[in-house]
C-alpha atoms as a PDB file:
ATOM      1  CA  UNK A   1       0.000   0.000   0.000  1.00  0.00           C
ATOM      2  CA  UNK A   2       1.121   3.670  -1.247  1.00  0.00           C
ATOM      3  CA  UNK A   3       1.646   5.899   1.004  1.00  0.00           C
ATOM      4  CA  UNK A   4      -0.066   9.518   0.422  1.00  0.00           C
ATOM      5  CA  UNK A   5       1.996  12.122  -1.169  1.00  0.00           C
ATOM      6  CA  UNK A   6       1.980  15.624   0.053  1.00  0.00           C
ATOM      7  CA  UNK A   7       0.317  17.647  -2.724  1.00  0.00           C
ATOM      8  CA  UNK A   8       3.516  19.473  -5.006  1.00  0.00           C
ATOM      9  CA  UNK A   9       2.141  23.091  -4.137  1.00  0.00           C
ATOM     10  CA  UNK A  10       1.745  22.719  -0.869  1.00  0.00           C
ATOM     11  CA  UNK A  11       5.291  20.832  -0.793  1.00  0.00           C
ATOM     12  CA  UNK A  12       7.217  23.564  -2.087  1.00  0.00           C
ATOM     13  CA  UNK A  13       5.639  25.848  -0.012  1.00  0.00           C
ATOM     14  CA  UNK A  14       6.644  24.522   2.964  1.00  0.00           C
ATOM     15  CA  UNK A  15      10.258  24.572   1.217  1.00  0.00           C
ATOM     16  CA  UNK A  16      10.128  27.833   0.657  1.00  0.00           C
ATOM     17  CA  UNK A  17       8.631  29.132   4.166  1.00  0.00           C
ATOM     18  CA  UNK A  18       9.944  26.677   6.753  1.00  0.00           C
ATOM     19  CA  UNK A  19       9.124  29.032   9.407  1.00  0.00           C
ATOM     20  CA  UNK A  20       5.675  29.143   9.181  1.00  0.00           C
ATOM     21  CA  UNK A  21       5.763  25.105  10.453  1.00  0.00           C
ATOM     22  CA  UNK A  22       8.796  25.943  12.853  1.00  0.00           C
ATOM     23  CA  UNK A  23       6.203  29.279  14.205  1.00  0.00           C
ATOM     24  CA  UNK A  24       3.367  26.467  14.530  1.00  0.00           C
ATOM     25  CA  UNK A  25       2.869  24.905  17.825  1.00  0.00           C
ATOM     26  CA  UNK A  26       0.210  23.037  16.700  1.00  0.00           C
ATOM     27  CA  UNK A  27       1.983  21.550  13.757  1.00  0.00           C
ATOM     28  CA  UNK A  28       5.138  20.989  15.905  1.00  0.00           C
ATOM     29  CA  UNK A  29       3.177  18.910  17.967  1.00  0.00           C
ATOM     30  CA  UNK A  30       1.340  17.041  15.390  1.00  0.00           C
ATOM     31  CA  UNK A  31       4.981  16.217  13.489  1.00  0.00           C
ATOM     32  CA  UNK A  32       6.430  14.973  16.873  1.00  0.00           C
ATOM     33  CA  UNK A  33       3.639  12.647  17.238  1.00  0.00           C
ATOM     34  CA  UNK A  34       3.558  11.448  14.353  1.00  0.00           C
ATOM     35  CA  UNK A  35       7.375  10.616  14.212  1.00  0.00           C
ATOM     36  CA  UNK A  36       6.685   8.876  17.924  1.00  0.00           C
ATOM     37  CA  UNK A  37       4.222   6.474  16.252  1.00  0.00           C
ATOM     38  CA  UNK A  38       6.750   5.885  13.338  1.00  0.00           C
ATOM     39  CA  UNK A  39       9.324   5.338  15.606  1.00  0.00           C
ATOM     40  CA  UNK A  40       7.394   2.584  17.636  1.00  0.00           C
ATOM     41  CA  UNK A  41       6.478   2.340  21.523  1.00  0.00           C
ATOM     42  CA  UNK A  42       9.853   0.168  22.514  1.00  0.00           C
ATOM     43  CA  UNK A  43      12.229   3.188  20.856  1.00  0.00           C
ATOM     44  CA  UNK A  44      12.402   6.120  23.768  1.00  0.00           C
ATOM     45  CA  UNK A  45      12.556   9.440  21.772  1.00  0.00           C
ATOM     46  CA  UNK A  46      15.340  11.286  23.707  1.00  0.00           C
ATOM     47  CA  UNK A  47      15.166  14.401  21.513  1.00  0.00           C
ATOM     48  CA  UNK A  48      11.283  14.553  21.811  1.00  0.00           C
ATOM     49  CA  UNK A  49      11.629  14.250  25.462  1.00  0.00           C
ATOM     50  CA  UNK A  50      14.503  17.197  25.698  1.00  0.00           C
ATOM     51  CA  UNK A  51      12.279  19.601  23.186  1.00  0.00           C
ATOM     52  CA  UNK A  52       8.831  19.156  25.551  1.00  0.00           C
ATOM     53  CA  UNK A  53      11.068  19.648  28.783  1.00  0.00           C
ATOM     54  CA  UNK A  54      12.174  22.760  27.202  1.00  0.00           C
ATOM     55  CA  UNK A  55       8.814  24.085  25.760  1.00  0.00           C
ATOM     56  CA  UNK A  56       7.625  23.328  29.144  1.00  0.00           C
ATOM     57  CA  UNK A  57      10.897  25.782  30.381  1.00  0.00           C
ATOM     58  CA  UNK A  58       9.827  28.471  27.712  1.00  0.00           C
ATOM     59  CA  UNK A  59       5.954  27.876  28.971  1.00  0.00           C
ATOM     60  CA  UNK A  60       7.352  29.001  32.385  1.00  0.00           C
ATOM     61  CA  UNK A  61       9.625  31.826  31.314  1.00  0.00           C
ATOM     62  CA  UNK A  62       6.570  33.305  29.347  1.00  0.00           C
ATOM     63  CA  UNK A  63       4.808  33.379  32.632  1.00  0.00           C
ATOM     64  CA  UNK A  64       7.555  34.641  34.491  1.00  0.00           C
ATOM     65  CA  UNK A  65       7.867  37.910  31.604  1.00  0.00           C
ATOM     66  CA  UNK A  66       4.216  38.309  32.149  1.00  0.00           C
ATOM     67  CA  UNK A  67       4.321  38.676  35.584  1.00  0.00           C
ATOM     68  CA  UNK A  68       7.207  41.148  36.069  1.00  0.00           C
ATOM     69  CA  UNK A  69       5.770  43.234  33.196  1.00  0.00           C
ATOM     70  CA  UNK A  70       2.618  43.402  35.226  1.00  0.00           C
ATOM     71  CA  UNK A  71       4.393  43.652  38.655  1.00  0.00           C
ATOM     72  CA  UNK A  72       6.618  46.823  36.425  1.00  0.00           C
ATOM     73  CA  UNK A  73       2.921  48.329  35.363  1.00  0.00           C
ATOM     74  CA  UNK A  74       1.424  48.001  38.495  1.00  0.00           C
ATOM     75  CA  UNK A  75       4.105  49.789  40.728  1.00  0.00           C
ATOM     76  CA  UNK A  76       5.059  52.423  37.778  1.00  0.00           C
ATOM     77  CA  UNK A  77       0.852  53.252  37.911  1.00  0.00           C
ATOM     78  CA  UNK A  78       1.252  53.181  41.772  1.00  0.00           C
ATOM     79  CA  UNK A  79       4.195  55.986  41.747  1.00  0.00           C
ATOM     80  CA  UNK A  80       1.899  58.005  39.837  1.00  0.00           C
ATOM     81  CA  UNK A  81      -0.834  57.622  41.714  1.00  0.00           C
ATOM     82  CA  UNK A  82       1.454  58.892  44.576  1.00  0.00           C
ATOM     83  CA  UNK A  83       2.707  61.855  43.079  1.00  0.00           C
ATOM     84  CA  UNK A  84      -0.109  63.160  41.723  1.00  0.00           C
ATOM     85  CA  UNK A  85      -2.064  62.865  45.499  1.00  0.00           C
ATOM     86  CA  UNK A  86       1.278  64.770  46.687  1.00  0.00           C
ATOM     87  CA  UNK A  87       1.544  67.239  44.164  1.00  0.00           C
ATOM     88  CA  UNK A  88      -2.941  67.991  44.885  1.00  0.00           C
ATOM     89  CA  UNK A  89      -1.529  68.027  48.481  1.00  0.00           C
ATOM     90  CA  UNK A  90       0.883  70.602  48.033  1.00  0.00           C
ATOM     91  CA  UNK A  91      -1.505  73.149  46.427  1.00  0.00           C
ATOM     92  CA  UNK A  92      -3.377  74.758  49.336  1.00  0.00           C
ATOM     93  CA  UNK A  93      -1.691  77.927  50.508  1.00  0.00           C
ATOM     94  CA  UNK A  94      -3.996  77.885  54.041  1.00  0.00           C
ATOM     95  CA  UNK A  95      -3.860  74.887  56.858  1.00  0.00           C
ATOM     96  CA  UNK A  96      -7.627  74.311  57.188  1.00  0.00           C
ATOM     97  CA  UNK A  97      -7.940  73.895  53.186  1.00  0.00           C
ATOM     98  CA  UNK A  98      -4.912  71.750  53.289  1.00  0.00           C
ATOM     99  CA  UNK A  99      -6.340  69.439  56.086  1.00  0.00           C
ATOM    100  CA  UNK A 100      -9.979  68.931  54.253  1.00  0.00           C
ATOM    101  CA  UNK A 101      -8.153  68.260  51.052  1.00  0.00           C
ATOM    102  CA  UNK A 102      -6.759  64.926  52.341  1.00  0.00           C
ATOM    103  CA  UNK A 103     -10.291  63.703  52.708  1.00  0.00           C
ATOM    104  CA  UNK A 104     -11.354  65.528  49.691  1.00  0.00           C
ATOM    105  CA  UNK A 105      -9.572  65.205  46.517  1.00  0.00           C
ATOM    106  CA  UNK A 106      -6.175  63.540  47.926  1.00  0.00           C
ATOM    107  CA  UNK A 107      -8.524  60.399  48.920  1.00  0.00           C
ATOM    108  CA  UNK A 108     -10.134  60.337  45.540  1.00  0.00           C
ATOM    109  CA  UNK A 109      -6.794  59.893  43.588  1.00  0.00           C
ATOM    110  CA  UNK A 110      -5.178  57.443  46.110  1.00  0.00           C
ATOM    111  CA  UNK A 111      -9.010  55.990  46.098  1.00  0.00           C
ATOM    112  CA  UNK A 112      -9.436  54.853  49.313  1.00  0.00           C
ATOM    113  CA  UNK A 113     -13.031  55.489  51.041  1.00  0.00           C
ATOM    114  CA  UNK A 114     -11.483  57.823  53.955  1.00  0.00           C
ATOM    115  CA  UNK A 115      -8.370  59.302  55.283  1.00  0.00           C
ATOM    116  CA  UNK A 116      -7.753  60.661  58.637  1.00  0.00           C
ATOM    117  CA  UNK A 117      -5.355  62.335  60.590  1.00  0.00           C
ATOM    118  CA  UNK A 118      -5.269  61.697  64.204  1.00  0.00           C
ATOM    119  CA  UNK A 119      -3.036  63.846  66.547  1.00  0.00           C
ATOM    120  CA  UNK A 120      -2.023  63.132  69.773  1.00  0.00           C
ATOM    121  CA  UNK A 121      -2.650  66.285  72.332  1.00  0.00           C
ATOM    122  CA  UNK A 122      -3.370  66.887  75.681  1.00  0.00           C
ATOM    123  CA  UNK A 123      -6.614  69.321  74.673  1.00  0.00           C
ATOM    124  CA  UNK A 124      -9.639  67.718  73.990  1.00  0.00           C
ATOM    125  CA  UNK A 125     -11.481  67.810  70.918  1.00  0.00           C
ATOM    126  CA  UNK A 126     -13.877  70.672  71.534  1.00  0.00           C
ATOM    127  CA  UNK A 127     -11.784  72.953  70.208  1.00  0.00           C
ATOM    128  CA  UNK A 128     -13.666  74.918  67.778  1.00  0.00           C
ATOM    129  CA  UNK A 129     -10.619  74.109  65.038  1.00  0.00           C
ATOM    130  CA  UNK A 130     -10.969  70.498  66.047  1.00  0.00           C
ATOM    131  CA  UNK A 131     -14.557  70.378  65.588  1.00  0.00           C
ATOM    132  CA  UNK A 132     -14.531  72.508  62.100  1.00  0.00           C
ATOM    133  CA  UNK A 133     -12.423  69.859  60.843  1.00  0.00           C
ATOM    134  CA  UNK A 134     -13.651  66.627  62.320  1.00  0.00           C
ATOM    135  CA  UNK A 135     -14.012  64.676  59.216  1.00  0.00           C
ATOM    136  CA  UNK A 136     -10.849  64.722  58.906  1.00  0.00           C
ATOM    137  CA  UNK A 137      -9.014  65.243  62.152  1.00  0.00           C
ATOM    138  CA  UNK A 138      -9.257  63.145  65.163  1.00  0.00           C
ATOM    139  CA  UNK A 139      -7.743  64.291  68.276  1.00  0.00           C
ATOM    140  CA  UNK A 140      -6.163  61.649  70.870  1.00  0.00           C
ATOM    141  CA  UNK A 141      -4.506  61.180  74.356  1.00  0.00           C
ATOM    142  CA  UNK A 142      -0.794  60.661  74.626  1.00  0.00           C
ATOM    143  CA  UNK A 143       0.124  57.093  73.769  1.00  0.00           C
ATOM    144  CA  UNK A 144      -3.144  56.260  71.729  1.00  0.00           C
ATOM    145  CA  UNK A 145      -1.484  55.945  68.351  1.00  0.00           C
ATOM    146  CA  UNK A 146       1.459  53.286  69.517  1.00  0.00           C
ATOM    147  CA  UNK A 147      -1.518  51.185  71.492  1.00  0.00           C
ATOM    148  CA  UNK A 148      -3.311  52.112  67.984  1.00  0.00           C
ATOM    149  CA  UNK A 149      -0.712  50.738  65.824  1.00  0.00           C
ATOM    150  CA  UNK A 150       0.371  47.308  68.252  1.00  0.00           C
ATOM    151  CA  UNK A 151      -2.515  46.585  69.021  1.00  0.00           C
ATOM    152  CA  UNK A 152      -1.429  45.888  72.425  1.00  0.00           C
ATOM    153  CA  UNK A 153       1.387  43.508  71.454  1.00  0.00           C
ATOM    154  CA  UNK A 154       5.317  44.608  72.003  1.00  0.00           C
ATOM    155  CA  UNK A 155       6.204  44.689  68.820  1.00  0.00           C
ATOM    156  CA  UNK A 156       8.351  47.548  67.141  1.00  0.00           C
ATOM    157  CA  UNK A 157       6.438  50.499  65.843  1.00  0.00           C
ATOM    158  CA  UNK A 158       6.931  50.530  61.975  1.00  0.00           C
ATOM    159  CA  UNK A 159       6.076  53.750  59.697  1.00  0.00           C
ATOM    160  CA  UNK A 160       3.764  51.761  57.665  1.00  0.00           C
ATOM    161  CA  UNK A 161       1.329  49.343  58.953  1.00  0.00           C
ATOM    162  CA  UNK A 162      -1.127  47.744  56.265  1.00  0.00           C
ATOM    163  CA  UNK A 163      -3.917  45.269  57.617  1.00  0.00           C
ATOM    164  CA  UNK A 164      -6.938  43.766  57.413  1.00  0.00           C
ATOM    165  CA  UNK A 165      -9.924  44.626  60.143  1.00  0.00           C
ATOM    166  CA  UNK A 166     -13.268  43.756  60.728  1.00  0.00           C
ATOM    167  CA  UNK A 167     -14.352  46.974  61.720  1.00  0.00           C
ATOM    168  CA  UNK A 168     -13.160  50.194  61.790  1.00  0.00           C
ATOM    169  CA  UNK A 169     -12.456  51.963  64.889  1.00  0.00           C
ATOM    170  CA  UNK A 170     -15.287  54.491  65.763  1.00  0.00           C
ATOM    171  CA  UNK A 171     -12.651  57.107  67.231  1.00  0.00           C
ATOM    172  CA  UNK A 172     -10.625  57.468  64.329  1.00  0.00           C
ATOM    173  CA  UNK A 173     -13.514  56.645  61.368  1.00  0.00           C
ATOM    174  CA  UNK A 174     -16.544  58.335  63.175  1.00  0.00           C
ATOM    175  CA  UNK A 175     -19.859  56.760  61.360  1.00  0.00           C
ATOM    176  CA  UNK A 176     -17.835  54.894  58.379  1.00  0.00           C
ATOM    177  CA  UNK A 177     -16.002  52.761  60.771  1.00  0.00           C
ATOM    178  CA  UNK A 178     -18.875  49.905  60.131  1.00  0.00           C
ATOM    179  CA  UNK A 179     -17.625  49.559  56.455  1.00  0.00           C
ATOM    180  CA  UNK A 180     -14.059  49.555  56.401  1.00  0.00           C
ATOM    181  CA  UNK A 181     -12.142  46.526  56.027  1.00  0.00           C
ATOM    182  CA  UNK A 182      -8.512  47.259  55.787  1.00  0.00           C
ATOM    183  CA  UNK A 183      -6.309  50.454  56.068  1.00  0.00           C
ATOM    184  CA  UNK A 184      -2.508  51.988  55.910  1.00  0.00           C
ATOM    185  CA  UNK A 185      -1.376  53.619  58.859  1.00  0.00           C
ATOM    186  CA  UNK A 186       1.024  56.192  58.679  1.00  0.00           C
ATOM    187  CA  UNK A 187       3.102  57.048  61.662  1.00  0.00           C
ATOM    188  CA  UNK A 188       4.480  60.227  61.677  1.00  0.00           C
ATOM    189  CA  UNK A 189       6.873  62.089  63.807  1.00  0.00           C
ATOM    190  CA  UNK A 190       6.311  66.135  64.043  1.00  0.00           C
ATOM    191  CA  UNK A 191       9.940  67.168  65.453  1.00  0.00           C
ATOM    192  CA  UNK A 192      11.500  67.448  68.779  1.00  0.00           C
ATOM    193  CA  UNK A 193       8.863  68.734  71.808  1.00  0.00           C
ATOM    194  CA  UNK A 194       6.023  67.761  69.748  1.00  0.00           C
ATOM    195  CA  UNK A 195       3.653  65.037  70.181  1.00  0.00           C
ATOM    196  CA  UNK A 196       3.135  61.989  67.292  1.00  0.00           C
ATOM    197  CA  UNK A 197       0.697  61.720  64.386  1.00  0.00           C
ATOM    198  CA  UNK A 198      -0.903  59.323  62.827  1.00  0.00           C
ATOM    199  CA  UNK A 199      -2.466  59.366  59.191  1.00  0.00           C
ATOM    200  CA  UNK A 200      -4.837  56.697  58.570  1.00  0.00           C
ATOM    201  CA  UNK A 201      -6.409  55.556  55.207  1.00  0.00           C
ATOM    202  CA  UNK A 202      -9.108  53.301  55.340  1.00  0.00           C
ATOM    203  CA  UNK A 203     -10.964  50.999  52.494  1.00  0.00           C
ATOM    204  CA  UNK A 204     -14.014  48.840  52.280  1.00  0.00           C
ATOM    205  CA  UNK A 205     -12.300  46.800  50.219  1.00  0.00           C
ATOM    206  CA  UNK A 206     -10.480  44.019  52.156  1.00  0.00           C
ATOM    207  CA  UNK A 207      -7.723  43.424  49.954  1.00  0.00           C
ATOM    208  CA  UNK A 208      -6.862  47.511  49.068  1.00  0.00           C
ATOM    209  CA  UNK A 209      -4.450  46.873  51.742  1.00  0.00           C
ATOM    210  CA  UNK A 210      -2.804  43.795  53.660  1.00  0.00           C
ATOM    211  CA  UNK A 211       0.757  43.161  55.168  1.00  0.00           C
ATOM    212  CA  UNK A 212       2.508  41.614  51.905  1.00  0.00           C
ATOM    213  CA  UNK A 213       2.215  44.644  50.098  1.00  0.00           C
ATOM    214  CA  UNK A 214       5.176  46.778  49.473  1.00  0.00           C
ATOM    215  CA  UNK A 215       5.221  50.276  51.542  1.00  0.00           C
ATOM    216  CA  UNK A 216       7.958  52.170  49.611  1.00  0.00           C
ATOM    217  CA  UNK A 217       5.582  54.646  47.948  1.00  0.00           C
ATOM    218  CA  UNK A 218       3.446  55.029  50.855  1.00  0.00           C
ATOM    219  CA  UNK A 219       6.499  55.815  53.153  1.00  0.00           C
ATOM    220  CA  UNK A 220       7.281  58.467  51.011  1.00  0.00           C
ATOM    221  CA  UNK A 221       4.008  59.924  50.997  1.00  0.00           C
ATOM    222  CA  UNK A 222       4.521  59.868  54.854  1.00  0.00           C
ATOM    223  CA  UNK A 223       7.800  61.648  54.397  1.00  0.00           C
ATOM    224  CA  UNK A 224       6.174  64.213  52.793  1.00  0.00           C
ATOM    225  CA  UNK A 225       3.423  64.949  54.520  1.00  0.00           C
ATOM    226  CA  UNK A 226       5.218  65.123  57.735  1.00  0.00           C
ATOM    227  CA  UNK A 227       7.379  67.869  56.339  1.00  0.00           C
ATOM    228  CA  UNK A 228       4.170  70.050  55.186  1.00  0.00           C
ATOM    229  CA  UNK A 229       3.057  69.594  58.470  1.00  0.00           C
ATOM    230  CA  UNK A 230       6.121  70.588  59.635  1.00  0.00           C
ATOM    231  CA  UNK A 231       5.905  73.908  58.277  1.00  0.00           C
ATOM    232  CA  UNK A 232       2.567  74.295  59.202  1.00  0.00           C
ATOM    233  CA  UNK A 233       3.020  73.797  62.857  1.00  0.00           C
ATOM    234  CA  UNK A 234       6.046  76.331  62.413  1.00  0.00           C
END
C-alpha cells in the first residue's frame, strides 16, 4: 500500500517558508507525534523528550515575563498615583484647606473610602478648630497611636502598617467605621517637643491593603506629609 503524497504546491511551499511550520505549535506537535508512532512504543525518543522539557521551560519563562511586566505596570501606575495625590496636596496655601483636602480630593486619587489624621494632644477635641475639621481630624490622648498601631502587642512600631480589620475603629472613622475593612497607617513624627501623628487611610475593600504589600511609595508619601506639616506647625 502507497503511502499519500503531500500535494507538489503545498510541498514547495513549505520549502520555501519553513518558518511558518517551525512558528506552529500546533503543527510541531502534530509532526512529533507522528514521528513517535513511526518510531514505535519500545524506541524512547530522547530528543522529543529534551524539546517538551524545554517548551515546558519556555511555557514558564513566558509566565515569568508576564508577571514582572505586570508587577513593572502596576508599581510604575502606583508611583503616579502617589505623586499626583502629593503634588494635589501641596496646592493649598492655608492649613484648614490643606487638612480637608486629604479627605477631599487627595482620597479620591489614592481611592481609598477615607483618610484621617489623628493627633495626639493633651486638649480635647472641643476645640472649635478640632470640631470645624472633624471629618478629617481626630484628636487623641498621649500614647493612643502606639496602642493604635500594636494593638497591644510589644512589637516595634513601623512607619507603615497595612492590615486587614473587621471593623473600623469608631474614634478614628466616626460613622464609616462599620464599612471599612482594611487600612494603611502612617506614623508620623512632628519634630523634637512635639507630640506623634498618625495618618490613617481606610478601604471597604479588604484586599486595598494587607501586610505583603510593598510600603515604599506610601512611606514616602509619609515623608512628605510630615514635612508640610512641619511647616505648618512652624
Amino acid at each position: 500500500m502507497s503511502k499519500p503524497k503531500i500535494n507538489d504546491q503545498l510541498r514547495e511551499q513549505i520549502i520555501s517558508q519553513p518558518d511558518v511550520i517551525l512558528d506552529d505549535q500546533d503543527l510541531m506537535h502534530a509532526l512529533i507525534a507522528a514521528n513517535e508512532r513511526a518510531m514505535g512504543g519500545n524506541i524512547v525518543d530522547l530528543r522529543g523528550i529534551a524539546m517538551e522539557r524545554l517548551e515546558s521551560r519556555l511555557d514558564r519563562l513566558e509566565d515569568t515575563h508576564r508577571s514582572v511586566i505586570a508587577a513593572a505596570y502596576e508599581n510604575l501606575a502606583g508611583t503616579n498615583q502617589v505623586n499626583r495625590a502629593i503634588l494635589r496636596m501641596l496646592d493649598p496655601m492655608e492649613f484648614e484647606v490643606f487638612l480637608r483636602d486629604l479627605a477631599g480630593p487627595v482620597a479620591d486619587i489614592l481611592r481609598v473610602d477615607c483618610v484621617k489624621l489623628v493627633l495626639e494632644s493633651v486638649q480635647n477635641d472641643e476645640e472649635p478648630a478640632v470640631q470645624r475639621l472633624g471629618d478629617v481630624l481626630s484628636v487623641a490622648e498621649p500614647g493612643f497611636i502606639a496602642d493604635y498601631l500594636t494593638q497591644g502587642r510589644n512589637i516595634p512600631l513601623r512607619q507603615v502598617t497595612l492590615r486587614q480589620i473587621q471593623d473600623g475603629a469608631p474614634e478614628i472613622y466616626g460613622d464609616k467605621a462599620d464599612w471599612m475593612r482594611s487600612e494603611a497607617c502612617l506614623k508620623l513624627d512632628f519634630g523634637a517637643g512635639r507630640l506623634p501623628g498618625m495618618l490613617v487611610m481606610g478601604a471597604e475593600d479588604p484586599h486595598q491593603f494587607s501586610p505583603q504589600q510593598g510600603t515604599d511609595l506610601l512611606a514616602f508619601f509619609a515623608a512628605v506629609f510630615e514635612r508640610s506639616m512641619r511647616r505648618w506647625l512652624s
